[in-house]
C-alpha atoms as a PDB file:
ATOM      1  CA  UNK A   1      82.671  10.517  73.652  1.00  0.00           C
ATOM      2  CA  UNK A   2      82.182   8.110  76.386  1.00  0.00           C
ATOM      3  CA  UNK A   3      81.711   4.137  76.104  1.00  0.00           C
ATOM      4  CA  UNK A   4      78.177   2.833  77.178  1.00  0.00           C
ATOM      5  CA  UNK A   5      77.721  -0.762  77.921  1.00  0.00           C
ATOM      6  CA  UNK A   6      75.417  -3.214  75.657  1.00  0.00           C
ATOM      7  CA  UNK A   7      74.960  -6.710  77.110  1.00  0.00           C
ATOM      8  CA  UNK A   8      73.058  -9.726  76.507  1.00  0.00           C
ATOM      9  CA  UNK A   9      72.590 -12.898  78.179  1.00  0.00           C
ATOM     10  CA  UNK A  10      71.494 -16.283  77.425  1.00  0.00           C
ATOM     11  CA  UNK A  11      71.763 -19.748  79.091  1.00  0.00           C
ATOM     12  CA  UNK A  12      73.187 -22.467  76.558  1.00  0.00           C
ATOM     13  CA  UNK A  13      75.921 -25.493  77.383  1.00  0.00           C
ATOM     14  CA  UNK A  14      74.930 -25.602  80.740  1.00  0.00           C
ATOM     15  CA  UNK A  15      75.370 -21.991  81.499  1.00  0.00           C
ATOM     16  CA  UNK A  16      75.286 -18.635  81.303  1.00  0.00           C
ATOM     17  CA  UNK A  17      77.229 -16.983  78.811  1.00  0.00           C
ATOM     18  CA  UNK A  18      77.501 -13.140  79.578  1.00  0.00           C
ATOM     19  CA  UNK A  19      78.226 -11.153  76.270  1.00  0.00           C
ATOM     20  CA  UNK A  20      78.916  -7.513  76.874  1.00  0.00           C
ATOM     21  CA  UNK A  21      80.636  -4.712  74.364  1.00  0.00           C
ATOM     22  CA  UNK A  22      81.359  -1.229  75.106  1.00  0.00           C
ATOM     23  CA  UNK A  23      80.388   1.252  72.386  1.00  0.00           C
ATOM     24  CA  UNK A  24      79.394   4.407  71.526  1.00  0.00           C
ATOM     25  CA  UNK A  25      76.229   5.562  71.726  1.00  0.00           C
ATOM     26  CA  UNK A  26      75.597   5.655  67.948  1.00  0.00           C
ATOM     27  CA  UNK A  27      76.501   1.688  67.636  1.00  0.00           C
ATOM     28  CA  UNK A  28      74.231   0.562  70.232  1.00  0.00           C
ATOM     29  CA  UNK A  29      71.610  -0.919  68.197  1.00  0.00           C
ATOM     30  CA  UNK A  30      74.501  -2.375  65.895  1.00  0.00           C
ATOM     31  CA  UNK A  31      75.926  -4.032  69.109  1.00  0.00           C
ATOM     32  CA  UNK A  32      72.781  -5.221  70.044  1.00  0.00           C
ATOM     33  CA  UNK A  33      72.250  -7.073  66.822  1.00  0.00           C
ATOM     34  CA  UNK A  34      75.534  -8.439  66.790  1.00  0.00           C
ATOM     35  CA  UNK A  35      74.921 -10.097  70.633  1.00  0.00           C
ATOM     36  CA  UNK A  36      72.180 -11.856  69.348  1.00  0.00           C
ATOM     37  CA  UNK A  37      74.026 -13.101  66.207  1.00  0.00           C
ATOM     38  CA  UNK A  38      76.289 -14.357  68.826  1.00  0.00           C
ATOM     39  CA  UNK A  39      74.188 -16.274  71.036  1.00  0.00           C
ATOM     40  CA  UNK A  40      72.035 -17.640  67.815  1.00  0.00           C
ATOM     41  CA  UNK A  41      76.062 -18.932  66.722  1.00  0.00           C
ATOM     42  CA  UNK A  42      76.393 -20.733  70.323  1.00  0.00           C
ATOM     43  CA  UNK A  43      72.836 -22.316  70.105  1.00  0.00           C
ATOM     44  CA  UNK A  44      74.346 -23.434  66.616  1.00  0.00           C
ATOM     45  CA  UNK A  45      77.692 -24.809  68.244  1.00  0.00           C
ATOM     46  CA  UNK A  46      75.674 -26.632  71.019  1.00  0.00           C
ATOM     47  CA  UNK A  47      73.004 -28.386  68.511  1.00  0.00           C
ATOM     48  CA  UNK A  48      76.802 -29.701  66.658  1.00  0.00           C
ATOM     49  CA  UNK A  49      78.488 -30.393  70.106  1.00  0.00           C
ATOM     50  CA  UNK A  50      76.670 -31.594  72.418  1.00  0.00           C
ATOM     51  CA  UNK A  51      77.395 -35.111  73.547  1.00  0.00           C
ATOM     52  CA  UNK A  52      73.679 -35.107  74.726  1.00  0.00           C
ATOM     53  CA  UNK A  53      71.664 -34.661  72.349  1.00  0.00           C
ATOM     54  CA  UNK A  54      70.164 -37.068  69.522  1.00  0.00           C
ATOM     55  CA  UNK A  55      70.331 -34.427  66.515  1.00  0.00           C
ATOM     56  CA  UNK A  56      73.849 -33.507  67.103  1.00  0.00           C
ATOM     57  CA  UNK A  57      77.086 -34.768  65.469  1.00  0.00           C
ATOM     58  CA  UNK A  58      78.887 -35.968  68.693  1.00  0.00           C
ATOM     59  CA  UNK A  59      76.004 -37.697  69.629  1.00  0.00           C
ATOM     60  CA  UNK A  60      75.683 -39.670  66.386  1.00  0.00           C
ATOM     61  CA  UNK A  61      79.715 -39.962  66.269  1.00  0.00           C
ATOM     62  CA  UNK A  62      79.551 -41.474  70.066  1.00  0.00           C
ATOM     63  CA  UNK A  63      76.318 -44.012  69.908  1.00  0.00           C
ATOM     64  CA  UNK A  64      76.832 -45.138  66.192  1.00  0.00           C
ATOM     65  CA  UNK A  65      78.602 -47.916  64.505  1.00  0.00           C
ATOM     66  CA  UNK A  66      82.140 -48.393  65.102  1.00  0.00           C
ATOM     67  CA  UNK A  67      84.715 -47.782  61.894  1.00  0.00           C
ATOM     68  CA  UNK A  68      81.969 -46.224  60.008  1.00  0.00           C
ATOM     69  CA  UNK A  69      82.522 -42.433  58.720  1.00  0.00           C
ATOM     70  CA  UNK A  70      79.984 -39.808  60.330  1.00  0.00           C
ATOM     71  CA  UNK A  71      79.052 -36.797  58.916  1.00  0.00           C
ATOM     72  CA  UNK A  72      80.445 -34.069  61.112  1.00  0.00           C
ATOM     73  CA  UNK A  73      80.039 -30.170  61.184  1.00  0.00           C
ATOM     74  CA  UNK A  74      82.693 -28.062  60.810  1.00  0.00           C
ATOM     75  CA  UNK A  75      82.741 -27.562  64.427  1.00  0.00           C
ATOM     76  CA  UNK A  76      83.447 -30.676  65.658  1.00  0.00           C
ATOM     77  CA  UNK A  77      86.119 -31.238  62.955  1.00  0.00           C
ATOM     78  CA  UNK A  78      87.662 -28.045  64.423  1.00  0.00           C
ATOM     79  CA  UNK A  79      86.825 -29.293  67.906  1.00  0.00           C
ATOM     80  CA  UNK A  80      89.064 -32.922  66.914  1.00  0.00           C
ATOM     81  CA  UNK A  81      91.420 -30.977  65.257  1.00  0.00           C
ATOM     82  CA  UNK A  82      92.764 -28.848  68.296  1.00  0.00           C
ATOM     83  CA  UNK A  83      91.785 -31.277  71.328  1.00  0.00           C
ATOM     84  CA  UNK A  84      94.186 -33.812  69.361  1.00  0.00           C
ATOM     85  CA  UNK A  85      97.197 -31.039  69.634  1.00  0.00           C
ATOM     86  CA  UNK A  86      96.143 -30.265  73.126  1.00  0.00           C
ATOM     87  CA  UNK A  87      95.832 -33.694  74.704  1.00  0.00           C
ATOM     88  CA  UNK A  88      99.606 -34.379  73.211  1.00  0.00           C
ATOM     89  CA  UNK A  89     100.755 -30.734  74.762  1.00  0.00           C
ATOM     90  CA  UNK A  90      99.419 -31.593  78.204  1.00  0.00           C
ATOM     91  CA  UNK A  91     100.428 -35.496  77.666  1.00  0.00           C
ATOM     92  CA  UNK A  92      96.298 -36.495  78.379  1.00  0.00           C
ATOM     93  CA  UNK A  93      95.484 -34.218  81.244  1.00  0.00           C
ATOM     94  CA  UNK A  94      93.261 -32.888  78.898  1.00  0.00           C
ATOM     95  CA  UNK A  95      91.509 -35.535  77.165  1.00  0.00           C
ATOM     96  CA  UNK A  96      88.516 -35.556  75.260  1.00  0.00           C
ATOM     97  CA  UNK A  97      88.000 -39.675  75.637  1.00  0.00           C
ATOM     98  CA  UNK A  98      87.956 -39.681  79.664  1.00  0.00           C
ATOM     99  CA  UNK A  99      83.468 -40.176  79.618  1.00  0.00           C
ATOM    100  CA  UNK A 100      84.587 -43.297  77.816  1.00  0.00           C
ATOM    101  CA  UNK A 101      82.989 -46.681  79.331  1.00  0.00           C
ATOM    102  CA  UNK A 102      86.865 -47.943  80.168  1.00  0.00           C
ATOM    103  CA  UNK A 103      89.456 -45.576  79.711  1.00  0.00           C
ATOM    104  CA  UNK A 104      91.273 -46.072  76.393  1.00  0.00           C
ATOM    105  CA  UNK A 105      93.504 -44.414  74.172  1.00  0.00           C
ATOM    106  CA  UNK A 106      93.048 -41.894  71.771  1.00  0.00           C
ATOM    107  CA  UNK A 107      90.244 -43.900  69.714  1.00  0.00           C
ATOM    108  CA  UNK A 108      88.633 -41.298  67.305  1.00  0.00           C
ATOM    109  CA  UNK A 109      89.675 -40.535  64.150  1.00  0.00           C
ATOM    110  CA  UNK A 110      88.703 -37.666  61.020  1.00  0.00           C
ATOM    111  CA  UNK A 111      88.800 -36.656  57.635  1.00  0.00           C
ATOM    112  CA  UNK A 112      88.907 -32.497  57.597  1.00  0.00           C
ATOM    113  CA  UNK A 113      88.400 -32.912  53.823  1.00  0.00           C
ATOM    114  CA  UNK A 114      85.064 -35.258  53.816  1.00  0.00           C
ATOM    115  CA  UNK A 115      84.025 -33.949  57.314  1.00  0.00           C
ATOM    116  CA  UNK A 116      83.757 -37.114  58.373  1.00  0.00           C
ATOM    117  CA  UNK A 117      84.961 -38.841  61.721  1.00  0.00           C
ATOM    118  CA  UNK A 118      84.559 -42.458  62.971  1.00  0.00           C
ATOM    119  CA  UNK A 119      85.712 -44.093  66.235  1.00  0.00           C
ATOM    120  CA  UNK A 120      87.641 -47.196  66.438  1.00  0.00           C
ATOM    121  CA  UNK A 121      86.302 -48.482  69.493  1.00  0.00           C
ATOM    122  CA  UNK A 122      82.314 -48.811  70.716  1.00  0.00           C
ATOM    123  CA  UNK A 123      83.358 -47.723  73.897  1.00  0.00           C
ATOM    124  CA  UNK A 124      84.968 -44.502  73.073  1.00  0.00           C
ATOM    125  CA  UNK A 125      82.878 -41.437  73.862  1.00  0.00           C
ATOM    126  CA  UNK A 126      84.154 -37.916  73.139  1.00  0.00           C
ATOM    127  CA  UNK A 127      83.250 -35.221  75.291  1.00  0.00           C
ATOM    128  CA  UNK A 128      84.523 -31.872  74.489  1.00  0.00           C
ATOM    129  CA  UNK A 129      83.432 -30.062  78.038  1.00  0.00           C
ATOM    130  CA  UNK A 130      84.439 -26.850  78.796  1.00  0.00           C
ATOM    131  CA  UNK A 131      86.470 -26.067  75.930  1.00  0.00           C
ATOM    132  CA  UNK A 132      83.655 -26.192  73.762  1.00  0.00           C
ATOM    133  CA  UNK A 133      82.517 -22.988  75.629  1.00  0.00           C
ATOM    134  CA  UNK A 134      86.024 -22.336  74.828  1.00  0.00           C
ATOM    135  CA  UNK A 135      85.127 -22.363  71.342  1.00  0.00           C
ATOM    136  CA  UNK A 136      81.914 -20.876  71.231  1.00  0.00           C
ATOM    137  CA  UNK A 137      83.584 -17.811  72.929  1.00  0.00           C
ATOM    138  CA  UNK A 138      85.858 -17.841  70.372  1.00  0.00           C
ATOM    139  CA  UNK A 139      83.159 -18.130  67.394  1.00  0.00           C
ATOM    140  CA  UNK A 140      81.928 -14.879  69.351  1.00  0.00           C
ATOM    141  CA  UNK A 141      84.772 -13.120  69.327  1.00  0.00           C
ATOM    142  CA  UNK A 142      85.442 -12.944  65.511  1.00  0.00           C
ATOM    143  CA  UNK A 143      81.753 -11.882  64.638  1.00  0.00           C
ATOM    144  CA  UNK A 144      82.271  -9.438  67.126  1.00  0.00           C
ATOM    145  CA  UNK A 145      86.167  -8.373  65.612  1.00  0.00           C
ATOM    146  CA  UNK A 146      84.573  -8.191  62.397  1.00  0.00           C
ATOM    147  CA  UNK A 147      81.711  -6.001  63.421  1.00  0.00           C
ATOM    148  CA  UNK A 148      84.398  -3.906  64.412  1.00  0.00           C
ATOM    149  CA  UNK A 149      83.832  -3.312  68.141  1.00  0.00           C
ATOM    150  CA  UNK A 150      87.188  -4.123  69.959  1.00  0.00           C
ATOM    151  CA  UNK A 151      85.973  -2.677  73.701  1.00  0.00           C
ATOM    152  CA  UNK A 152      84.103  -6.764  74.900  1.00  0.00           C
ATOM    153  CA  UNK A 153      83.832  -9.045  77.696  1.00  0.00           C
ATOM    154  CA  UNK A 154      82.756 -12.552  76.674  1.00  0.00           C
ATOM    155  CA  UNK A 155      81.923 -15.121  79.756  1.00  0.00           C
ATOM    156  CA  UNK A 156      80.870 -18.667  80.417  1.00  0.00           C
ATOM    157  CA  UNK A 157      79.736 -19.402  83.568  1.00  0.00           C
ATOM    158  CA  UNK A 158      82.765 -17.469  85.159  1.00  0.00           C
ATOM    159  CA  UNK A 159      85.248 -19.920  84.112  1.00  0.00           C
ATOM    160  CA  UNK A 160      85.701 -19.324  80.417  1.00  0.00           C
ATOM    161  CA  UNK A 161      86.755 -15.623  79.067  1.00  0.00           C
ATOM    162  CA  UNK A 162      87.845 -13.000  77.218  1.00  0.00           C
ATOM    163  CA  UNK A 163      88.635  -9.426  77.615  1.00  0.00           C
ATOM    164  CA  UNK A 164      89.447  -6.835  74.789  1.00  0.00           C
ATOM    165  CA  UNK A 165      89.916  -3.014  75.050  1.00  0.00           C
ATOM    166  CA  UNK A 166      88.358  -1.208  78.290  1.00  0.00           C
ATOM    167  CA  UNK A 167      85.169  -0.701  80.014  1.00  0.00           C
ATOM    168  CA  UNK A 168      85.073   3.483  79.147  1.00  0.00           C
ATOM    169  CA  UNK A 169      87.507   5.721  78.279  1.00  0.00           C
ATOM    170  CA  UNK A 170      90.758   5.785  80.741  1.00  0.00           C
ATOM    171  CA  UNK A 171      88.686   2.996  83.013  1.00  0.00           C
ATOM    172  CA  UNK A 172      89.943  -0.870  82.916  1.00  0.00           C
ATOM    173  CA  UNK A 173      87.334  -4.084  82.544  1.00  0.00           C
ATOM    174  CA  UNK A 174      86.950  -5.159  86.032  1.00  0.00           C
ATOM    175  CA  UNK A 175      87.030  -8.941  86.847  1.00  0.00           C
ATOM    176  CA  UNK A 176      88.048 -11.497  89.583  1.00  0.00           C
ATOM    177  CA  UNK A 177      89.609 -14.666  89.934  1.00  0.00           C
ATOM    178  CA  UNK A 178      86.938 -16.385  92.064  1.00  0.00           C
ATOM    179  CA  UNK A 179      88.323 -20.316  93.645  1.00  0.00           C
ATOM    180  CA  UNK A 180      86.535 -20.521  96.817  1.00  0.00           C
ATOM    181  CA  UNK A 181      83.377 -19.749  99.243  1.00  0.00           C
ATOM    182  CA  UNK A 182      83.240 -18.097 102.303  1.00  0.00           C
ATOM    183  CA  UNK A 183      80.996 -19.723 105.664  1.00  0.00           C
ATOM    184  CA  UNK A 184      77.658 -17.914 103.776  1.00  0.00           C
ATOM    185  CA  UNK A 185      78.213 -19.384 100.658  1.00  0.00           C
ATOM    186  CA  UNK A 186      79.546 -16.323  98.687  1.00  0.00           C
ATOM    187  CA  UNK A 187      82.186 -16.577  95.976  1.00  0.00           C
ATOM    188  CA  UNK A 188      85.856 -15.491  97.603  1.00  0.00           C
ATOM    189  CA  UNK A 189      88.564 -14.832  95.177  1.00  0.00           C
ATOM    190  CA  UNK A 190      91.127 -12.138  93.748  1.00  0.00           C
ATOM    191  CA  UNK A 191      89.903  -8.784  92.160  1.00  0.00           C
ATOM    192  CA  UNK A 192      91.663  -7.870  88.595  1.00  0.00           C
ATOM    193  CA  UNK A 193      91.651  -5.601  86.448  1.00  0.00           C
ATOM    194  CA  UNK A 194      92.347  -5.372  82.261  1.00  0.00           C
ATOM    195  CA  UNK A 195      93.152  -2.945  79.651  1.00  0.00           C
ATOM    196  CA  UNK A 196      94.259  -3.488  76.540  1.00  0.00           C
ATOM    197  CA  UNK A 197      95.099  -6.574  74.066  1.00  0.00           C
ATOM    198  CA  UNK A 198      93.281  -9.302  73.973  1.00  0.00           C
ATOM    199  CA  UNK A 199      93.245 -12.132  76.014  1.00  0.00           C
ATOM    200  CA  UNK A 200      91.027 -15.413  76.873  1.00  0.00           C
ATOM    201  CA  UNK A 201      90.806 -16.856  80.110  1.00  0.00           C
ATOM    202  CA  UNK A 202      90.308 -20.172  81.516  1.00  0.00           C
ATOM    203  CA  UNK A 203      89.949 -21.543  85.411  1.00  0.00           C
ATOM    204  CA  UNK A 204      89.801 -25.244  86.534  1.00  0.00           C
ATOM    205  CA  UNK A 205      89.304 -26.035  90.279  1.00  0.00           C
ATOM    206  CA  UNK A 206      87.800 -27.628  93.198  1.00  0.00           C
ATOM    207  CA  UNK A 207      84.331 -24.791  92.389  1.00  0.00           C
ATOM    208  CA  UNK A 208      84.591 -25.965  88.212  1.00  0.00           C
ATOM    209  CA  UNK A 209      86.015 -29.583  88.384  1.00  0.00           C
ATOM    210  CA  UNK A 210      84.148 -32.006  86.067  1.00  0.00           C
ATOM    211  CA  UNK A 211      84.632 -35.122  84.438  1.00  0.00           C
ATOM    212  CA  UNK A 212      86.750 -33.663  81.941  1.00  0.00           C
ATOM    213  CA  UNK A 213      89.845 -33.807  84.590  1.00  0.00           C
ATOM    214  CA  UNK A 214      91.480 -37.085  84.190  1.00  0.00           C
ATOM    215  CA  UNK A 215      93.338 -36.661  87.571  1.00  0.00           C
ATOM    216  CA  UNK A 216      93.941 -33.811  90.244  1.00  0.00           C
ATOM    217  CA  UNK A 217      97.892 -35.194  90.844  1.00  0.00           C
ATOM    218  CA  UNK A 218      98.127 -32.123  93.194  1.00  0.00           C
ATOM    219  CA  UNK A 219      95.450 -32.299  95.567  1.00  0.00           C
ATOM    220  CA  UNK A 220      96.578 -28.831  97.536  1.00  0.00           C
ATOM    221  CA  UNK A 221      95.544 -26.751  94.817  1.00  0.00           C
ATOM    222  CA  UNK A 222      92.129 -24.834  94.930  1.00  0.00           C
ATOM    223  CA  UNK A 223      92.106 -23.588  91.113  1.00  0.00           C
ATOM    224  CA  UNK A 224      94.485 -23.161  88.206  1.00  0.00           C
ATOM    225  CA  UNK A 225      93.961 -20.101  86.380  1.00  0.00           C
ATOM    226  CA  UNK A 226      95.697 -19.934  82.172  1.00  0.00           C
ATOM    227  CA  UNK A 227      95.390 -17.026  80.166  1.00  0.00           C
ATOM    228  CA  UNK A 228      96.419 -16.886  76.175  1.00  0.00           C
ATOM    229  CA  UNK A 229      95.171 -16.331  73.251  1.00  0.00           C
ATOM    230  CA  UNK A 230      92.300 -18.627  72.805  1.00  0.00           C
ATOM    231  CA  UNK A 231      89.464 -19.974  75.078  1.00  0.00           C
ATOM    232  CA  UNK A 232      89.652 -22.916  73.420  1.00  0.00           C
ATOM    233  CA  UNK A 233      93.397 -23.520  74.563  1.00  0.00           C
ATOM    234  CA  UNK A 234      92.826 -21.792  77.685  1.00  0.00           C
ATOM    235  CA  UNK A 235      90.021 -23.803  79.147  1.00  0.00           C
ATOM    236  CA  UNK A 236      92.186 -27.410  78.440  1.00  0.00           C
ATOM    237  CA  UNK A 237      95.054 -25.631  79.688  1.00  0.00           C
ATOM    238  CA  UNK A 238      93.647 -24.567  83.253  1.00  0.00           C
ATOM    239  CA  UNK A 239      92.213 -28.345  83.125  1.00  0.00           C
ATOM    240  CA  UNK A 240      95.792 -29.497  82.789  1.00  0.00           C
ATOM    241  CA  UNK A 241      97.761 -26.824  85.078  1.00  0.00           C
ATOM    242  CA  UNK A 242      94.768 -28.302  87.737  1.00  0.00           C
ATOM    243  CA  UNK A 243      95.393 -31.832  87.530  1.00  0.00           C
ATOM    244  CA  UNK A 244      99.108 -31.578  86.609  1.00  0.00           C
ATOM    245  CA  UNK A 245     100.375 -28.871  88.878  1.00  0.00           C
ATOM    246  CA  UNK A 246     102.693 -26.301  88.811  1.00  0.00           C
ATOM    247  CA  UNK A 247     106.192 -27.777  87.878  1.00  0.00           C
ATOM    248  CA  UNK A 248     105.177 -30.764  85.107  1.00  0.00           C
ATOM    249  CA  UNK A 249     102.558 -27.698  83.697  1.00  0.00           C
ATOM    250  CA  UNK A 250     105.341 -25.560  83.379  1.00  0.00           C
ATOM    251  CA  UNK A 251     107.338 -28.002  81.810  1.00  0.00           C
ATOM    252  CA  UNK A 252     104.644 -29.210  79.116  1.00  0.00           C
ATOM    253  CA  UNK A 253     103.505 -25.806  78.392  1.00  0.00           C
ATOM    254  CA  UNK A 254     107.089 -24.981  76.740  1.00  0.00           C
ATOM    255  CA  UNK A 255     106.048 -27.115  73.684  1.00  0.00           C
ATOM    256  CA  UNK A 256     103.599 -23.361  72.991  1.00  0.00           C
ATOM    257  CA  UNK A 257     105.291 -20.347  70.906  1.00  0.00           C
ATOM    258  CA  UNK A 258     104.219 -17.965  73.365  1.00  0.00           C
ATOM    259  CA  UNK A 259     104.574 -19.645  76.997  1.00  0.00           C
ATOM    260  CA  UNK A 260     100.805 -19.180  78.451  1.00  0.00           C
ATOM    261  CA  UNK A 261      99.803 -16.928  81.761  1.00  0.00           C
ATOM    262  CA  UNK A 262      99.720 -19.149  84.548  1.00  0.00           C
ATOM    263  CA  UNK A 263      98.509 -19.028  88.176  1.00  0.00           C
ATOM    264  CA  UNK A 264      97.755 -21.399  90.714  1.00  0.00           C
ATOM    265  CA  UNK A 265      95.818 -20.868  94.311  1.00  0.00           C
ATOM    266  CA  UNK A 266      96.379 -23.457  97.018  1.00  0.00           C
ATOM    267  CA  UNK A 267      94.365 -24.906 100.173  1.00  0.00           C
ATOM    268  CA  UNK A 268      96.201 -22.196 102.018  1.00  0.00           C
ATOM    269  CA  UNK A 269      95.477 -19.535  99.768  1.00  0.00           C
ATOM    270  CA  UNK A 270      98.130 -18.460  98.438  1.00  0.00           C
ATOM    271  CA  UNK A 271      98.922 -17.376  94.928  1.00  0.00           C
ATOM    272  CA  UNK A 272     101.730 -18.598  92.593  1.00  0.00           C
ATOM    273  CA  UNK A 273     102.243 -17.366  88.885  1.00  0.00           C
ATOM    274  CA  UNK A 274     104.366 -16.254  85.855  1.00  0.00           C
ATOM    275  CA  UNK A 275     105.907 -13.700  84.422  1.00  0.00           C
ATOM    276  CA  UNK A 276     103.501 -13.821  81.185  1.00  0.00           C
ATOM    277  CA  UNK A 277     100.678 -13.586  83.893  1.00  0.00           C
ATOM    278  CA  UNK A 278     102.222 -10.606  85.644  1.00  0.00           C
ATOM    279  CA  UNK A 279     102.374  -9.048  82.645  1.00  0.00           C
ATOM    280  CA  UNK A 280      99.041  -9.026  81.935  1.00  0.00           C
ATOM    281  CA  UNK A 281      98.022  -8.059  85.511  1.00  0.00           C
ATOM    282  CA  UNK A 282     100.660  -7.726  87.947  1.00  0.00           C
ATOM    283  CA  UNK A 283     101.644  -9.521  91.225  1.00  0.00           C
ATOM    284  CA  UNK A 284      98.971 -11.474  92.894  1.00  0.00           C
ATOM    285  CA  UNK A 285      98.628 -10.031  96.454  1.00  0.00           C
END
């Protein structure tokens, strides 16, 4: 039987996020309903998360009084919880702090337990920026595993994925690796293509570069591309493999299991990357 395409998107964080599964025809309606359960689980993530709005627990965490314990959601806990290992791993070229009013150290701190956190200094701000699409994408992912579908494409905005299975039978998910624009204005990049296990994507570059980059340190580079096994990971990574470059990336991404997929484009267009990445995809051409 073939695979027919169910997808659904909605515009939360910012963005777009893209949700598509490939299914039979029989589980359409089932994939439909679990899309929607999806994007009703990022509008839940985003009314926790956001750093800009009143009702949410970064919000009250940021503008409230110092030293005193805020209730927190489970997502944001989560959210602390991994940015804390990340911004160690990439030695702060991921960091969660850098919308503070000065920069400052690590100043937020959290009980898992009460699901509280508190901040040690007034002008500490966290921001959790593209990895909490990251996240979300991830939240996605296991309703989506436990609905039992394992043919998906999950995007943010372009710069935050991840690809399971295939897009029919015997044909691959097509996707690109986009990191510049041409004299008109379109999106230039490098074509892909993916079968098979699962993987999560995340690109930083000149086209996605926010506040969340503390510093590009290698200015040649157009866009840093990491690929592992969670968006979460994968969108701090790419932030870090941007600002860091190539060689001190490399050398701070040994502290993971599994070393991550990593590519890099620079101003003259031309590719670099690792053996985990041409694993996944081949040489870059």
């Amino acid at each position: 039987m073939s695979l027919i395409h169910v997808r659904l998107s909605q515009n939360h964080m910012a963005t777009t996020f893209d949700l598509k599964i490939a299914c039979q025809e029989y589980e359409k309606l089932r994939a439909h309903q679990t899309l929607i359960d999806c994007h009703k689980l990022i509008h839940a993530i985003e009314l926790d998360c956001s750093e800009f709005l009143s009702d949410s627990s970064v919000y009250r965490l940021n503008h409230g009084p110092t030293k005193q314990p805020i209730p927190v959601s489970k997502h944001v806990i989560h959210l602390l919880d991994r940015s804390h290992f990340l911004m160690e791993a990439t030695e702060n070229a991921f960091n969660i702090g850098v919308k503070s009013l000065v920069p400052l150290p690590p100043s937020v701190h959290w009980d898992s337990e009460d699901s509280v956190a508190w901040k040690t200094d007034p002008r500490y701000r966290v921001g959790f920026g593209a990895i909490g699409k990251g996240y979300a994408l991830d939240q996605c992912r296991t309703l989506i595993e436990q609905s039992e579908f394992q043919h998906y494409v999950l995007s943010a905005g372009g710069s935050s994925l991840i690809l399971s299975g295939q897009a029919a039978d015997d044909a691959p998910w097509e996707w690109g690796w986009a990191f510049h624009k041409n004299g008109s204005g379109e999106y230039q990049g490098i074509p892909l293509t993916h079968t098979g296990s699962t993987v999560a994507v995340g690109v930083s570059g000149i086209l996605e570069k926010g506040e969340h980059i503390v510093v590009a340190k290698n200015h040649r580079l157009l866009s840093a591309l990491v690929a592992t096994t969670s968006a979460t990971d994968a969108d701090a990574l790419s932030t870090a493999l941007f600002a860091n470059g190539w060689n001190e990336s490399h050398r701070t991404f040994q502290k993971f299991f599994t070393l991550p997929a990593m590519a890099t484009v620079n101003e003259s267009l031309e590719p670099e990357w690792n053996g985990t990445f041409e694993e996944l995809w081949g040489p870059l051409k």
